[in-house]
Protein backbone atom coordinates (compact mmCIF):
# COMPACT_ATOMS: atom_id res chain seq x y z
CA UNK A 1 65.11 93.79 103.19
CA UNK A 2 66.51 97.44 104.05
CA UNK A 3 66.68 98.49 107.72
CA UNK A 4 63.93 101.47 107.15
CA UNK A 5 61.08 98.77 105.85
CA UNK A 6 62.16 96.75 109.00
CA UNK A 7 61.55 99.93 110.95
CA UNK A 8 58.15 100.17 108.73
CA UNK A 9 59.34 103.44 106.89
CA UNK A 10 59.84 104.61 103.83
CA UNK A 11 62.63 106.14 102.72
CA UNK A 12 60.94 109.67 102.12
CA UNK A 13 59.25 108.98 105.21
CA UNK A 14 62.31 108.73 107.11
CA UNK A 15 64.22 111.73 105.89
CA UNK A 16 61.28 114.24 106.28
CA UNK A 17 60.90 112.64 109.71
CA UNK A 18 64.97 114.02 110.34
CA UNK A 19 63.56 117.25 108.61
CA UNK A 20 61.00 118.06 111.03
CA UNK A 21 63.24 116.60 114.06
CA UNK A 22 64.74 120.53 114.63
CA UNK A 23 61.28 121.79 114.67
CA UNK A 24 58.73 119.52 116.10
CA UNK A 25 60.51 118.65 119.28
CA UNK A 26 58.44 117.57 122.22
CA UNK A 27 58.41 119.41 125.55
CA UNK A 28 59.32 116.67 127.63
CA UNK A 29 62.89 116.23 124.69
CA UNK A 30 63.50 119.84 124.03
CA UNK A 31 66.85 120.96 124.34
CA UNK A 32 65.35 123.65 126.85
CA UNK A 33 63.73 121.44 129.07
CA UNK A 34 66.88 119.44 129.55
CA UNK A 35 69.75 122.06 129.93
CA UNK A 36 67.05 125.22 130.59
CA UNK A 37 67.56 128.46 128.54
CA UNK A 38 71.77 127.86 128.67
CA UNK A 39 74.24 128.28 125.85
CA UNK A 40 74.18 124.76 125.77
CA UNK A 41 70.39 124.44 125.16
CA UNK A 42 71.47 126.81 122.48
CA UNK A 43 74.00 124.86 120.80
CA UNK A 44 71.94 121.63 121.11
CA UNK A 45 69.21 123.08 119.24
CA UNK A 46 71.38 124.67 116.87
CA UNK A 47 73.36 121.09 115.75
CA UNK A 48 70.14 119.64 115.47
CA UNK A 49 68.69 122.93 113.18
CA UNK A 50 72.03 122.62 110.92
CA UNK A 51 71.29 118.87 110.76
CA UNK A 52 67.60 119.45 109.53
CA UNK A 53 69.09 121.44 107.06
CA UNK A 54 72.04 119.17 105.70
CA UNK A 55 69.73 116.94 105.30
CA UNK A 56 66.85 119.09 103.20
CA UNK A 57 69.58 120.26 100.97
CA UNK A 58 70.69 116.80 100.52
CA UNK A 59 67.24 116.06 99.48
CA UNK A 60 67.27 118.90 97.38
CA UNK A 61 70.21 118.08 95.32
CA UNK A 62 68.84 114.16 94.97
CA UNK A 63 66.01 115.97 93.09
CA UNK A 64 67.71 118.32 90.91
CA UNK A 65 71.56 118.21 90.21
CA UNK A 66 72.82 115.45 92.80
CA UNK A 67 70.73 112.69 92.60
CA UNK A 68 73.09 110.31 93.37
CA UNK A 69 74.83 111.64 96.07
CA UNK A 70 72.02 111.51 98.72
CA UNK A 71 71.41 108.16 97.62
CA UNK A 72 74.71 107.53 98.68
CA UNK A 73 74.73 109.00 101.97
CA UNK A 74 71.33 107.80 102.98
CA UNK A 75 72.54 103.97 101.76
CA UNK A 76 75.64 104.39 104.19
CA UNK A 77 73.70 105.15 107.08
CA UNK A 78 71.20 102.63 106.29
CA UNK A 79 74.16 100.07 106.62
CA UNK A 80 75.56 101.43 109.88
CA UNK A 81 72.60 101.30 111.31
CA UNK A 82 71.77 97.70 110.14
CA UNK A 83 75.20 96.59 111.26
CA UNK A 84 74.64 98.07 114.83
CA UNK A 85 70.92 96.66 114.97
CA UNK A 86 72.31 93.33 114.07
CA UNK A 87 74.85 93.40 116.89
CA UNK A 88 72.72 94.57 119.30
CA UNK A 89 70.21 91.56 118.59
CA UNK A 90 73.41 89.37 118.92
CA UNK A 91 74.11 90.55 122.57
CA UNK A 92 70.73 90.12 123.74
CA UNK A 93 70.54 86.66 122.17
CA UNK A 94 73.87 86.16 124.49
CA UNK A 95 72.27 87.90 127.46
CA UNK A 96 69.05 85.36 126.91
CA UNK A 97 70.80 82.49 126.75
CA UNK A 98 72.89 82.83 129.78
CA UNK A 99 69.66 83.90 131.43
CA UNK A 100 67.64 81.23 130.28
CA UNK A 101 69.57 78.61 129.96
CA UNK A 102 68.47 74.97 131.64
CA UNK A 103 71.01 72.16 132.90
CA UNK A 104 70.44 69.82 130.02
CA UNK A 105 71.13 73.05 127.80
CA UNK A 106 74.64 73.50 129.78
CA UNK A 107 75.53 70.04 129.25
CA UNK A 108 74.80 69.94 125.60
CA UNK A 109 77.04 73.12 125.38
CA UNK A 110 79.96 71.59 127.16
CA UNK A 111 79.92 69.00 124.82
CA UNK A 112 82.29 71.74 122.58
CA UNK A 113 82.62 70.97 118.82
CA UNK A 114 81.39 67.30 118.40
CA UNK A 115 77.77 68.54 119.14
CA UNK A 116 77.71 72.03 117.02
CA UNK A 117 74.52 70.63 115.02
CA UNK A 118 72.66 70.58 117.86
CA UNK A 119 74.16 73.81 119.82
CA UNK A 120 72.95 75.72 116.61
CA UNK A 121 69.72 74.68 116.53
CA UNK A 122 69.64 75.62 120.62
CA UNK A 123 70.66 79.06 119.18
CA UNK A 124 68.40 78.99 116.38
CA UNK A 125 65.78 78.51 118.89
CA UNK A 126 66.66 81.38 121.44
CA UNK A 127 66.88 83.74 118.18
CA UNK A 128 63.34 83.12 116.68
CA UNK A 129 62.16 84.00 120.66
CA UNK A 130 63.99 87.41 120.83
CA UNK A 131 63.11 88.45 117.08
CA UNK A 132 59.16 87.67 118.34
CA UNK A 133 59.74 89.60 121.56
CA UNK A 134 61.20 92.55 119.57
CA UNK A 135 59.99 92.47 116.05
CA UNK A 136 62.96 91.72 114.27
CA UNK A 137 62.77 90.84 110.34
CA UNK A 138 65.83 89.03 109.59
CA UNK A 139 66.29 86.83 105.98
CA UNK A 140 67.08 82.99 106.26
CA UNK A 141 70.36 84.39 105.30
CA UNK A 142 71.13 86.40 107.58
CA UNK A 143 69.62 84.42 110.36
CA UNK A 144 72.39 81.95 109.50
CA UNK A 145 74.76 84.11 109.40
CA UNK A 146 73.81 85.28 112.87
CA UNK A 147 73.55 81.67 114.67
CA UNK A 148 77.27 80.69 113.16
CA UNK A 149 78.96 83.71 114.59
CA UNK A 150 76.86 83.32 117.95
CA UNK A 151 78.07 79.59 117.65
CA UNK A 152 81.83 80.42 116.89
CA UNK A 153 81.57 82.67 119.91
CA UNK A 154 80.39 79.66 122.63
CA UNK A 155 82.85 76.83 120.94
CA UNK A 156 85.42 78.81 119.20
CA UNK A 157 87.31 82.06 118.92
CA UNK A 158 84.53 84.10 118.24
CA UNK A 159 85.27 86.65 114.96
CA UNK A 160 88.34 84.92 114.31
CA UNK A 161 86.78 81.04 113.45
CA UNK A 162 85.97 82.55 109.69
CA UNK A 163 89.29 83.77 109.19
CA UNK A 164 90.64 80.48 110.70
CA UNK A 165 88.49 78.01 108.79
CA UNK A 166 89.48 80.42 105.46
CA UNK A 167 92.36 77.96 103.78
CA UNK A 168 93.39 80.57 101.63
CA UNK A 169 94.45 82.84 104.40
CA UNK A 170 98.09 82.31 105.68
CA UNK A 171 98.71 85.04 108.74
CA UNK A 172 95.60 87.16 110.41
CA UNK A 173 96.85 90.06 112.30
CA UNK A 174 94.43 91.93 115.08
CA UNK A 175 95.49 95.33 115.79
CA UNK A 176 93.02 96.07 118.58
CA UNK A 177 89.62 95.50 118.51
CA UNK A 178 88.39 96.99 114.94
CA UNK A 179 91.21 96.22 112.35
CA UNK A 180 91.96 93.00 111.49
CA UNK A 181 94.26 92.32 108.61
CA UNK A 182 94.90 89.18 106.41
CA UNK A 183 97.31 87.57 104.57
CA UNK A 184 96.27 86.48 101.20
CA UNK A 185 98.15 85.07 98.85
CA UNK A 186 101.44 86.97 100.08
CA UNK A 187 99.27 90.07 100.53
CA UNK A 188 98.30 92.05 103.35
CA UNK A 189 94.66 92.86 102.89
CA UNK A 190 92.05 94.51 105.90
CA UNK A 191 89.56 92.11 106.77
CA UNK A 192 85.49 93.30 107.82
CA UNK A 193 85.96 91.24 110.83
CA UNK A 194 86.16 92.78 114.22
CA UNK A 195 85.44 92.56 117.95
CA UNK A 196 82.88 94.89 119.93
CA UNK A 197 85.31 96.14 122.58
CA UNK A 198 88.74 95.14 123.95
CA UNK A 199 86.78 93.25 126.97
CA UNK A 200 85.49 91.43 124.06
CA UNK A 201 89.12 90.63 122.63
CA UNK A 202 90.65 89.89 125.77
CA UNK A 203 88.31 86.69 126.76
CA UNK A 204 89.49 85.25 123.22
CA UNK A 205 92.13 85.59 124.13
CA UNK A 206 91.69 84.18 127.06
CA UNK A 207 90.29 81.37 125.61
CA UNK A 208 93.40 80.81 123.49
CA UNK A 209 95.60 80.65 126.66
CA UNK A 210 93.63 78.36 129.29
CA UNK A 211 94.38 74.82 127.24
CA UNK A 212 98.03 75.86 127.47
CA UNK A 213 98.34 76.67 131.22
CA UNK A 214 99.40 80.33 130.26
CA UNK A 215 98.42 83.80 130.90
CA UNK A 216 98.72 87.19 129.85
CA UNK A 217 97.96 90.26 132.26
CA UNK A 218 99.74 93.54 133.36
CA UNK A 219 102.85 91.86 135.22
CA UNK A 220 103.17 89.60 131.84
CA UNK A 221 102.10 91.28 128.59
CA UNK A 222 103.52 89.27 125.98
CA UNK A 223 103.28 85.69 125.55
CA UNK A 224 103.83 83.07 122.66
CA UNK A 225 101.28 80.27 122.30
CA UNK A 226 99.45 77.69 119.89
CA UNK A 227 96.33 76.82 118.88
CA UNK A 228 94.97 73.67 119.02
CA UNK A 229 95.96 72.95 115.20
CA UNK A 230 99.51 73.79 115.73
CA UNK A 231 98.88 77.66 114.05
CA UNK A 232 101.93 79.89 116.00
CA UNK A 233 100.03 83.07 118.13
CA UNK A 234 102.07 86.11 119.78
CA UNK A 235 99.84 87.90 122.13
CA UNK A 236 100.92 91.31 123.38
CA UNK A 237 98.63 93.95 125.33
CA UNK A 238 98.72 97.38 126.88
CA UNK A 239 100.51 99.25 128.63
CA UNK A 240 103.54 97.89 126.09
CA UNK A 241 100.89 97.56 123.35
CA UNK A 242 99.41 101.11 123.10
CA UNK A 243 96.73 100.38 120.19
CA UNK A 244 94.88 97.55 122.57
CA UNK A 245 95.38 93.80 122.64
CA UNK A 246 97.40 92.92 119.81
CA UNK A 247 97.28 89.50 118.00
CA UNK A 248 99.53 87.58 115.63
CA UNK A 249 98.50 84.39 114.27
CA UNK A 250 100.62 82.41 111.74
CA UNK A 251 98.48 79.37 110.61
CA UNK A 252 99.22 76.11 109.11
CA UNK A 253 97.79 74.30 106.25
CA UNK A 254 95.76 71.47 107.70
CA UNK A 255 97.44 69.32 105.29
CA UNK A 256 101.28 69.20 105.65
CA UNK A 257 103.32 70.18 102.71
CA UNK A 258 105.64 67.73 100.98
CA UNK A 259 108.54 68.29 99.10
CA UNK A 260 106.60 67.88 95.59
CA UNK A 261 103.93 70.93 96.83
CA UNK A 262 107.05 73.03 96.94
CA UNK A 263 108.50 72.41 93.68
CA UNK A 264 104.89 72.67 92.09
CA UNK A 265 104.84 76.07 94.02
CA UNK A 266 107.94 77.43 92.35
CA UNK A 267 109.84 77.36 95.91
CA UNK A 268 112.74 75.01 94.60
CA UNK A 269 113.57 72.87 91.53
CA UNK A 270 113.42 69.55 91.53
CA UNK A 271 117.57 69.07 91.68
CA UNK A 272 117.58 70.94 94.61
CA UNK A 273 115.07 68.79 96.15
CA UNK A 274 116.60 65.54 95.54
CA UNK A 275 120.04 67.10 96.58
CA UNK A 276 118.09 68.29 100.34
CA UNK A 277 116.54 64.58 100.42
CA UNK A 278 119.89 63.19 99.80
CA UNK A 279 121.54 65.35 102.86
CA UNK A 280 119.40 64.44 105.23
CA UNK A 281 119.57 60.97 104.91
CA UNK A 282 123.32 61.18 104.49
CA UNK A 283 122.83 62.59 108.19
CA UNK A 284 124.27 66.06 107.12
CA UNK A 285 123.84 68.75 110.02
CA UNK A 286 121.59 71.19 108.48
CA UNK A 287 120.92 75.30 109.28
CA UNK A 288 117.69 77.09 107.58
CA UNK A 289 117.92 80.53 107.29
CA UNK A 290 115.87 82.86 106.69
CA UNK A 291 114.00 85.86 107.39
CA UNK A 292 110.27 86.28 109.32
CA UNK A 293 107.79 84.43 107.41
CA UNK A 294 110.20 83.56 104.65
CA UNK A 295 108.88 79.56 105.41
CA UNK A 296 111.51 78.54 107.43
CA UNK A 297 109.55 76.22 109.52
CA UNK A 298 107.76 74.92 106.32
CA UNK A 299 110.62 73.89 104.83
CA UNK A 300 112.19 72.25 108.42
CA UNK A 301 108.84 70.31 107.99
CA UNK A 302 109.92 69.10 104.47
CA UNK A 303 113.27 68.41 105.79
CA UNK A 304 112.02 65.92 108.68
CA UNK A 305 109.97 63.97 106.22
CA UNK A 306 113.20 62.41 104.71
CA UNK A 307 114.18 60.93 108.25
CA UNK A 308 113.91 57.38 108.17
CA UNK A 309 111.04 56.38 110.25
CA UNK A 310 113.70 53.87 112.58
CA UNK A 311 115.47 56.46 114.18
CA UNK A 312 114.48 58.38 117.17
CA UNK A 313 113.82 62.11 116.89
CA UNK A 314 113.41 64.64 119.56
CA UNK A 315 111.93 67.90 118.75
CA UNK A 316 112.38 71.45 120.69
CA UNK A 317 110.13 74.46 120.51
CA UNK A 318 109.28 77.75 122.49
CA UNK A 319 105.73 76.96 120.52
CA UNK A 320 105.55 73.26 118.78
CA UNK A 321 104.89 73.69 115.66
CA UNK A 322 106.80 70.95 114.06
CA UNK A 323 104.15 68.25 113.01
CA UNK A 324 106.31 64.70 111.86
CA UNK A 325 104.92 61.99 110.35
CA UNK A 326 107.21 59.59 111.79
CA UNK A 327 106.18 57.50 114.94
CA UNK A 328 109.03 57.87 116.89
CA UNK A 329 109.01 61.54 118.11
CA UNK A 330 109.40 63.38 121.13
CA UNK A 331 108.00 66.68 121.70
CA UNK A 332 109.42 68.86 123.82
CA UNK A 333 108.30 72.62 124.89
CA UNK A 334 110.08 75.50 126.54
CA UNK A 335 108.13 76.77 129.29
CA UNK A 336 107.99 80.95 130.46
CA UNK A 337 108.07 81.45 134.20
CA UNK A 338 105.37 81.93 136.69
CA UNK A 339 103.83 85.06 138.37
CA UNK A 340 106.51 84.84 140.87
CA UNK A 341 109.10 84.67 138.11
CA UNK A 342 110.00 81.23 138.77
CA UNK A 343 109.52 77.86 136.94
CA UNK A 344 110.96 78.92 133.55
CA UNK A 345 112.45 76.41 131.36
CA UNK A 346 114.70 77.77 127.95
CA UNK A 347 115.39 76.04 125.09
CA UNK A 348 118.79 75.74 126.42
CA UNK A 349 117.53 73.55 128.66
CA UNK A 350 115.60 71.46 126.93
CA UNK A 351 119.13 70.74 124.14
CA UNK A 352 121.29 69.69 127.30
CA UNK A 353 118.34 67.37 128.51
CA UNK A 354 117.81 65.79 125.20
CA UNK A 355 121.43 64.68 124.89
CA UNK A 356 120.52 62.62 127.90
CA UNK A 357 117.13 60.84 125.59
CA UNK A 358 119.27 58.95 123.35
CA UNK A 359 118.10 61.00 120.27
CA UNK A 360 119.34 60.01 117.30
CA UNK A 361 118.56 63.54 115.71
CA UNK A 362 117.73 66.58 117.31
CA UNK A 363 115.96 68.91 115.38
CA UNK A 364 115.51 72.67 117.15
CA UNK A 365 112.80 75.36 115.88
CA UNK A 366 114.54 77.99 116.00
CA UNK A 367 117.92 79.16 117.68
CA UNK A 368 117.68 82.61 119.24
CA UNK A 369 120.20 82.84 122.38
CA UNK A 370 122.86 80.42 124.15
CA UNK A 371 121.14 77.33 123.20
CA UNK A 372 122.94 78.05 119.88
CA UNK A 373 126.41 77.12 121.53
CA UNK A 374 124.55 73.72 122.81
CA UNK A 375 123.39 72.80 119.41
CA UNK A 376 126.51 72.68 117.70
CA UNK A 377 128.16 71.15 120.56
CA UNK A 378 125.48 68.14 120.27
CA UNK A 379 126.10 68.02 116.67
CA UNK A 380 129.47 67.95 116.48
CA UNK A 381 129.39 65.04 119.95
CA UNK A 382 127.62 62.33 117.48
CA UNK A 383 124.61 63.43 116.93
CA UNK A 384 124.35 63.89 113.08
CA UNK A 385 121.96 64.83 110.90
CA UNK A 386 120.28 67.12 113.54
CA UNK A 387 118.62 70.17 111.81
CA UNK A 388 117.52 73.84 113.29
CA UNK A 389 116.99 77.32 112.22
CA UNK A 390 118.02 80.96 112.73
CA UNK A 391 116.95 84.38 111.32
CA UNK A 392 119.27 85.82 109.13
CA UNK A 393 119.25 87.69 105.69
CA UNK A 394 122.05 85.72 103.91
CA UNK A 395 124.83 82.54 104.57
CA UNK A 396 127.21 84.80 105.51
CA UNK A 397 124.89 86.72 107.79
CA UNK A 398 123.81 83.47 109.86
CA UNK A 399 127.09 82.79 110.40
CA UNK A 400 127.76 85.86 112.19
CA UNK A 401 124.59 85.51 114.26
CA UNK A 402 125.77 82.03 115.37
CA UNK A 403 128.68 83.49 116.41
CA UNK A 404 127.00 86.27 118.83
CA UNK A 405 124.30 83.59 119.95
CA UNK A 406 126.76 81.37 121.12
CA UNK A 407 128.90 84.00 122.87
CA UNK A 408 125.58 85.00 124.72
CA UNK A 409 125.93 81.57 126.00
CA UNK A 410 128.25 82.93 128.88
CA UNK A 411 131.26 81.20 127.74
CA UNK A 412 134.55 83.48 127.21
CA UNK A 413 135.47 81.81 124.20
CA UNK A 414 138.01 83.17 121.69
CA UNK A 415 136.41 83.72 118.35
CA UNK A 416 138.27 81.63 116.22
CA UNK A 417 137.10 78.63 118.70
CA UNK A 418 133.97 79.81 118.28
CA UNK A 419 134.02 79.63 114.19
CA UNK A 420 136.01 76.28 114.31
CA UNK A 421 133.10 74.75 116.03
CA UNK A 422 130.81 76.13 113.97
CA UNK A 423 132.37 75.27 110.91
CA UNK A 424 132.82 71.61 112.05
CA UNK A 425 129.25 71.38 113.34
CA UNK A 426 127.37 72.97 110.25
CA UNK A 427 127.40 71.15 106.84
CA UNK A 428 124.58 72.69 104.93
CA UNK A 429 123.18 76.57 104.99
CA UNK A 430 119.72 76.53 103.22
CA UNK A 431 118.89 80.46 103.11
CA UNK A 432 114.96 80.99 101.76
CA UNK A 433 113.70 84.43 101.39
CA UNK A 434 110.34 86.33 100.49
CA UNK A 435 110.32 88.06 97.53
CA UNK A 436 108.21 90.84 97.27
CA UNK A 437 105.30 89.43 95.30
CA UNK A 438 104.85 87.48 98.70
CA UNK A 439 106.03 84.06 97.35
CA UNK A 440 108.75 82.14 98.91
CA UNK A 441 112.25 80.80 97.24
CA UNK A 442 115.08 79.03 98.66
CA UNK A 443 117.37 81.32 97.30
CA UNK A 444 121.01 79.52 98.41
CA UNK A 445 122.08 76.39 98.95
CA UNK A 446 125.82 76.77 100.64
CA UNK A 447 128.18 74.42 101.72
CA UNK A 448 130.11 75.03 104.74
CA UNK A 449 133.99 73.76 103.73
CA UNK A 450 135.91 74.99 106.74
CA UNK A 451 138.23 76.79 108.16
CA UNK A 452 141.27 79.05 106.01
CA UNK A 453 142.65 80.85 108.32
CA UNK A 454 140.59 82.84 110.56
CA UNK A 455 137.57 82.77 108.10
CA UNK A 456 134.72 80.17 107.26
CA UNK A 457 134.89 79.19 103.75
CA UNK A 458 131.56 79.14 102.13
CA UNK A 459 130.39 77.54 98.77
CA UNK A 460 126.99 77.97 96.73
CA UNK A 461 125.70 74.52 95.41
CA UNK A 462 122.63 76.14 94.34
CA UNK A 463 120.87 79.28 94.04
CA UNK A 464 117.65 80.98 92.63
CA UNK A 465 118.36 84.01 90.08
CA UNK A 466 115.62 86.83 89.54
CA UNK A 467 115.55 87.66 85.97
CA UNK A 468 112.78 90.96 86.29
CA UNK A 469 109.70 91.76 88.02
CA UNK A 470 106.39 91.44 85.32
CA UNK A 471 103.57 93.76 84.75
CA UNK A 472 101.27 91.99 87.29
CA UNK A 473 104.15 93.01 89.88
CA UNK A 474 105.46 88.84 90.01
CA UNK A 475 108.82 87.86 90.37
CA UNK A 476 110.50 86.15 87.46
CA UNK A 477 113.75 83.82 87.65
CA UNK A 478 115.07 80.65 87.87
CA UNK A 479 116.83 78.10 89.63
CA UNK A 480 120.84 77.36 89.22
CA UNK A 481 123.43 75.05 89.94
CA UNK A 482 126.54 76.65 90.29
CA UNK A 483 128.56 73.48 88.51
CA UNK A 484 130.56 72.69 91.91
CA UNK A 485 130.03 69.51 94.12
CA UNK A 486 130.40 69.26 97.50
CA UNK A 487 133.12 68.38 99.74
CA UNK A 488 130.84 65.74 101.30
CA UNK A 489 129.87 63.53 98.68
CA UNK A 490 131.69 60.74 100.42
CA UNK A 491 129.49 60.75 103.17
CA UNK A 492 126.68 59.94 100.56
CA UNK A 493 128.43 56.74 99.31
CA UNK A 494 129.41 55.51 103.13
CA UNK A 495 125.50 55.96 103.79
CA UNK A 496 124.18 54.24 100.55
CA UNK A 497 122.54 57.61 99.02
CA UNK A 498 122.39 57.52 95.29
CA UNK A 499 122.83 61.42 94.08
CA UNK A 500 123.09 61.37 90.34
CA UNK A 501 126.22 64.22 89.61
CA UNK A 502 124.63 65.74 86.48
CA UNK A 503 122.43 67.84 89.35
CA UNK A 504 125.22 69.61 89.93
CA UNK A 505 125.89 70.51 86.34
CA UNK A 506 125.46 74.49 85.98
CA UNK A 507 123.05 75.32 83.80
């Protein structure tokens, strides 16, 4: 039912009542009787004159050579106006329900998520009293609607619960209060979702920071958190964001992907697969590159379901993200520092602890600083098989950024030291990129041989060709083996790994 019958108007009804607004003023609302005979009685009554007779000419031209367009126009106001009577009836359902709320009410609220059934039929309830009250005429539908976004907003994140419960959505990005984009499908689309104000933003925020013990304010505008699922969330607000409270959430499938999920989704073959599987329980040291939302983390995911589930694993995150299936795992988080700047604990921390936790493999999120020089220190003091990741753009490029992170360690090392400890430490480069159609390909698979010279010898084992781009704007290739076998392949006979040789036939 359209706003205007609501309002118990008709259509024609409504416009000649904006027709006859200019004219039929009352004393007590006359632009004169507010400002008195000024220029800007003048001007008021002017606007609302040239208003009057926008809209007669727009009723004009439905009736004779537009008929569509004032149709139009009248159909998009309708809407705004429905969308802002339909929020306003959603505040003052809030504003009745903290005012009217009872004790056994409270307690059925604080119950959270395991008693939503019953919390929206509390809601139901305080909406059929403020649509009596103020003659509302909502649909079933829309009355639905209403109480699950009043709901989300007392249990969950408000506006964003729709986006988060949406499985086909991958990344939702809030840039301020009124646009909120989506990532579909490798596409960045705007969503219809937004917040009323930046007050409004801010306590979701809010409520996305208390669980974790963190906050965000003036003296500390960025942070890095998680939700409760494990999705990743950056949080950054004014002064250093100047568009309002800014939001990044990358979310996580609520089923973990396995090795075969990748190959059916075209992001490796199925040699390359059983040649990763093979590496990890060989106990190769492993480094995934790759650039922002290429699926690094993903595919460090896939990687830790080939540990054997006897060996102890110890996991280290700014944001933990990692979710293993095996028993055995310990969890550790980095931790930013108070509001008196104290308190903070850095991944670099967390690597020199764990060598003290009798880890059997140490696998890192993601190496950004001087915990890089720890890392390869650990693996190459006995701790094989321990697997991390690093932004770069190719093999060569990570090694170069290893080299930088672990001079930022504070260490005045020469830099051939520093390259003949990485190239001892570091078996395996897996680089994985995002193509432009949005999907995701381990494009290299490089062996690290060594040292010649002053210079790390790199060798491709695998790699992902694009043959041409299609009509529909989708990347075609294929998967390759280069025809050369590692260096290594002893270490898969001394651990009992079967890898069949014809995988690395090129071809």
């Amino acid at each position: 039912m359209s706003l205007l019958k609501r309002l118990g108007r008709t259509k024609e009804q409504a416009i000649k009542e904006v027709e006859n607004r200019g004219t039929n003023l009352s004393v007590e609302n006359s632009p004169e009787q507010i400002y008195g005979d000024s220029t800007a009685a003048r001007q008021v009554k002017s606007s609302t004159m040239d208003a009057s007779q926008t809209y007669s000419r727009l009723r004009e031209q439905k009736s004779s050579e537009h008929p569509q367009m004032a149709s139009a126009f009248a159909a998009r106001r309708s809407a705004v106006v429905q969308i802002d009577q339909i929020q306003e009836l959603r505040l003052a359902i809030h504003r009745r329900i903290v005012d009217e709320m009872t004790v056994a009410e409270q307690q059925l609220i604080a119950q959270g998520k395991d008693a939503r059934e019953q919390i929206k039929n509390l809601i139901a309830t305080y909406l059929e009293r403020e649509m009596v009250n103020n003659n509302y005429n909502l649909s079933r539908a829309e009355r639905m609607v209403l109480v699950d976004d009043i709901c989300d907003e007392l249990l969950g994140l408000g506006p964003l619960e729709p986006l988060l419960k949406d499985n086909t959505i991958t990344e939702i990005m809030v840039n301020g209060p009124k646009d909120i984009f989506v990532e579909r499908n490798g596409k960045l689309l705007l969503s219809d979702t937004r917040f009323y104000d930046d007050n409004h933003l801010m306590n979701i925020i809010e409520r996305i920071l208390a669980p974790l013990g963190r906050r965000v304010d003036e003296a500390s505008p960025l942070v890095d958190a998680r939700l409760a699922d494990g999705s990743r969330v950056n949080i950054i607000i004014p002064p250093l964001s100047l568009i309002g409270p800014t939001v990044t959430i990358r979310k996580f499938s609520k089923n973990a992907l396995s090795v075969e999920n990748l190959v059916e989704l075209g992001t490796l073959s199925e040699k390359m697969a059983l040649f990763l599987q093979a590496c990890v329980k060989a106990r190769l040291n492993i480094l995934v590159a790759g650039g922002t939302g290429s699926g690094k983390t993903t595919t460090l995911n896939v990687l830790s379901s080939f540990i054997p589930s006897n060996e102890r694993i110890v996991t280290i995150e700014d944001a933990a993200e990692l979710r293993l299936q095996q028993r055995h795992v310990v969890t550790l988080e980095s931790r930013p520092a108070n509001i008196e700047g104290t308190g903070a604990v850095t991944i670099r921390d967390l690597v020199r602890n764990a060598l003290r936790m009798r880890p059997d493999r140490i696998i890192v999120g993601e190496v950004r600083s001087g915990e890089a020089l720890d890392m390869l220190q650990a693996m190459n003091t006995g701790h094989d098989g321990s697997i991390t990741t690093a932004h770069a753009n190719s093999p060569r490029d990570v090694l170069s950024r290893l080299e930088t992170m672990t001079l930022m360690a504070g260490m005045e090392l020469p830099v051939r030291a520093v390259r003949t400890q990485i190239s001892s430490a570091i078996n395996l480069i897996i680089q994985q990129s995002r193509l432009q159609d949005g999907s995701r390909k381990l494009t290299h698979i490089t062996e690290v041989q060594g040292m010649e010279g002053d210079t790390i010898i790199l060798q491709d084992l695998f790699r992902y060709v694009q043959d041409y781009i299609d009509d529909k704007g989708k990347s075609v290739g294929h998967f390759e083996a280069t025809g050369l076998q590692p260096s290594f392949m002893d270490k898969f006979r001394i651990h009992g790994v079967d890898v069949p040789r014809d995988i690395f036939q090129k071809g």
